[in-house]
C-alpha atoms as a PDB file:
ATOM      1  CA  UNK A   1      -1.787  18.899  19.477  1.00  0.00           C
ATOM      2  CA  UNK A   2       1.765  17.872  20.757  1.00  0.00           C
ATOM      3  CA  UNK A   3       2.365  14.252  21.393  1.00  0.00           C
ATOM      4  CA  UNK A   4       2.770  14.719  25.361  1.00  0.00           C
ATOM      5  CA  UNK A   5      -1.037  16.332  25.373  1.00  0.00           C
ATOM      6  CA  UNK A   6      -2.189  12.670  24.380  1.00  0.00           C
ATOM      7  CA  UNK A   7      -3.172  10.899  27.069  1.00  0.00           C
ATOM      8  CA  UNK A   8      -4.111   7.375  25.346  1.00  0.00           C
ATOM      9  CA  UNK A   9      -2.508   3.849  24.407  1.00  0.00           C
ATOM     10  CA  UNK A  10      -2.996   5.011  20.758  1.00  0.00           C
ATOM     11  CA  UNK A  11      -0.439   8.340  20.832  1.00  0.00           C
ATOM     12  CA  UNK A  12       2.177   8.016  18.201  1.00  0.00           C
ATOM     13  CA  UNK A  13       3.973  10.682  15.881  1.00  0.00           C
ATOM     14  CA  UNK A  14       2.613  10.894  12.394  1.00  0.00           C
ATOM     15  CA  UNK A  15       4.583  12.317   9.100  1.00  0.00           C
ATOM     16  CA  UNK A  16       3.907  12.188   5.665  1.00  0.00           C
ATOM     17  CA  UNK A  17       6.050   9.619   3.892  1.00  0.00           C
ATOM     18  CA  UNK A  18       7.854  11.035   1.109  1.00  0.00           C
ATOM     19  CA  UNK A  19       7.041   8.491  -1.831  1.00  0.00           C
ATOM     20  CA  UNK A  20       2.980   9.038  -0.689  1.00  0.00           C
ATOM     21  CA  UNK A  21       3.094  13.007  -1.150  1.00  0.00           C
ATOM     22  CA  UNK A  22       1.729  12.853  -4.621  1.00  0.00           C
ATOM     23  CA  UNK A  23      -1.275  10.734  -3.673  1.00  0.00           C
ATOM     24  CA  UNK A  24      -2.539  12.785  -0.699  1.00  0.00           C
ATOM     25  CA  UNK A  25      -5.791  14.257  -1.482  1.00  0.00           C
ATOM     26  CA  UNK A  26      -6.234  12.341  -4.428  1.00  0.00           C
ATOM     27  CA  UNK A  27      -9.227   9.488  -5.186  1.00  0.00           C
ATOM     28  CA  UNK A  28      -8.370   5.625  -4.861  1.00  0.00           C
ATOM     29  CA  UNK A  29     -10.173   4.057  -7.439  1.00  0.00           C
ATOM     30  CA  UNK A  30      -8.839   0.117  -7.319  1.00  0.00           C
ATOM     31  CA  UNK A  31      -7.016  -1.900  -4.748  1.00  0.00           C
ATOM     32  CA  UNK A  32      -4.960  -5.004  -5.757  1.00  0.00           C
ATOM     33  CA  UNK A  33      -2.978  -7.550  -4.445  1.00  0.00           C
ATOM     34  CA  UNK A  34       0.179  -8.826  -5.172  1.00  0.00           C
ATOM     35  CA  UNK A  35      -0.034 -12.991  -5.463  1.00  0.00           C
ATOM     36  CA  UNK A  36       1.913 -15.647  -5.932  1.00  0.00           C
ATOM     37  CA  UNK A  37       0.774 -17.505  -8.332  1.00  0.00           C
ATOM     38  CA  UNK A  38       1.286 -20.904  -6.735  1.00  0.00           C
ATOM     39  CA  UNK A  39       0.021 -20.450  -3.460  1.00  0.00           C
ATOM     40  CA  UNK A  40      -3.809 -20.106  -2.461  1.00  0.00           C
ATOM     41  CA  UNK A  41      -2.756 -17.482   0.055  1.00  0.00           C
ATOM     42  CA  UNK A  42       0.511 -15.863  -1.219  1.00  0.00           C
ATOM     43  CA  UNK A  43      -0.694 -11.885  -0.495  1.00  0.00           C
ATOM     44  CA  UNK A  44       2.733 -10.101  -0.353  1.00  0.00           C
ATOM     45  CA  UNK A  45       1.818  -6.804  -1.038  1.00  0.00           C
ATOM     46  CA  UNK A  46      -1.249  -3.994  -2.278  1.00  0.00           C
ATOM     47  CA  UNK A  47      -1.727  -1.564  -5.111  1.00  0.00           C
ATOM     48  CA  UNK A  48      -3.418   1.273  -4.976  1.00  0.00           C
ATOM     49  CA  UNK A  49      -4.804   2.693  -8.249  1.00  0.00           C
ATOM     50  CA  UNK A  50      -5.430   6.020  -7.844  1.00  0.00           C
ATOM     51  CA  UNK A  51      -6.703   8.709 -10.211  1.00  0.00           C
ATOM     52  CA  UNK A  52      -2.845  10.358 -11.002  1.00  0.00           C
ATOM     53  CA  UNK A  53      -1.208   7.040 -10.940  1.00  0.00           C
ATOM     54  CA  UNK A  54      -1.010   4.236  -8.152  1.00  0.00           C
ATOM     55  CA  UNK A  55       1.528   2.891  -5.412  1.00  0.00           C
ATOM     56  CA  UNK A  56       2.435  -0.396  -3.674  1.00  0.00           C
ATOM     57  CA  UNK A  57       2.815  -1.453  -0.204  1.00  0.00           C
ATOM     58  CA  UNK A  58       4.979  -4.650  -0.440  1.00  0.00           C
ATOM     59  CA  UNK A  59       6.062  -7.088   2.657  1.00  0.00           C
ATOM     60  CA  UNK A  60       9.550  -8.746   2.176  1.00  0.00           C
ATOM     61  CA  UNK A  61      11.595 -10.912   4.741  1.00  0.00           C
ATOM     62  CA  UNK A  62       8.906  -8.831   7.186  1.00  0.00           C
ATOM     63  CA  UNK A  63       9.482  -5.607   6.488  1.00  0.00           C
ATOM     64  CA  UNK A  64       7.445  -3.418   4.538  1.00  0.00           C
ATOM     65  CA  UNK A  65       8.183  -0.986   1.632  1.00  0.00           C
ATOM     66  CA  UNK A  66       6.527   1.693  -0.053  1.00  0.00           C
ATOM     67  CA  UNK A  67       6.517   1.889  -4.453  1.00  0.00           C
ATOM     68  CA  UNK A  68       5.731   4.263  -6.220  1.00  0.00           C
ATOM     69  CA  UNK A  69       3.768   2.474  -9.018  1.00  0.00           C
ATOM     70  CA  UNK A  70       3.326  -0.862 -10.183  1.00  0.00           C
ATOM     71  CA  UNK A  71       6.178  -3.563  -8.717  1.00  0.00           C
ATOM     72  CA  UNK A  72       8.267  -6.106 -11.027  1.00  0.00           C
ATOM     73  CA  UNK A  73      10.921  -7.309  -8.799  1.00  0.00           C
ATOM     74  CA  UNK A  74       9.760 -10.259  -7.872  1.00  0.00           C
ATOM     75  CA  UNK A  75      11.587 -13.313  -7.614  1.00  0.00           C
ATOM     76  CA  UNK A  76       8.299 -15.809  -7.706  1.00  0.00           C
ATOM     77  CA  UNK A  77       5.484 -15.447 -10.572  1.00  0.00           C
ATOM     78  CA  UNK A  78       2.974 -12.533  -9.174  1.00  0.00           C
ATOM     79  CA  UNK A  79      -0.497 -11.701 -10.380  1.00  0.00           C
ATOM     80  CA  UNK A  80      -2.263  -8.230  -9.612  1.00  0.00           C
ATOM     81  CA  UNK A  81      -5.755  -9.148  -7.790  1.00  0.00           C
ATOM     82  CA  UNK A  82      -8.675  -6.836  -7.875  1.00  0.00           C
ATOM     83  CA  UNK A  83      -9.926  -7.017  -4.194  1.00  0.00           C
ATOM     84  CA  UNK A  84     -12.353  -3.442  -3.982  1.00  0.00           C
ATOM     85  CA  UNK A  85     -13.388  -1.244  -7.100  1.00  0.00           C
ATOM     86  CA  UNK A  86     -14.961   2.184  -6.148  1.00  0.00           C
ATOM     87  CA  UNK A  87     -17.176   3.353  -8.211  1.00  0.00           C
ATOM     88  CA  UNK A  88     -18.137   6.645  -6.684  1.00  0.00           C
END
């Protein structure tokens, strides 16, 4: 369907992001977050463990970037956080 047949407050473009192509299709088996270790609610970021590998979504100075992998830039001391497990 071409984006002027949408008639709806919802209608925007979608493409595949490049550093994602590897992971379409495949099963997500953990989700993480990324936080700070000194502060009770220091999310800045999510791994996904998938069953090929994983990625990370990371938030920095508001915007966000996509990993391929596990992160270790950080300049404060991050933990990995198991927030869902799927077990099917």
């Amino acid at each position: 369907m071409d984006l002027g047949e949408i008639n709806d407050e919802f209608a925007y473009p979608m493409k595949t992001i490049f550093q994602l192509s590897n992971y379409i299709g495949k099963k997500i088996v953990n989700i993480y977050e990324y936080k700070i270790k000194s502060v009770e609610n220091g999310c800045i970021g999510t791994y996904f463990e998938c069953d090929v590998g994983g990625f990370s979504i990371l938030e920095e100075n508001g915007c966000l970037s996509i990993v391929n992998g596990l992160y270790d830039g950080f300049k404060e001391e991050v933990f990995l956080y198991e927030i869902d497990k799927f077990n099917s």
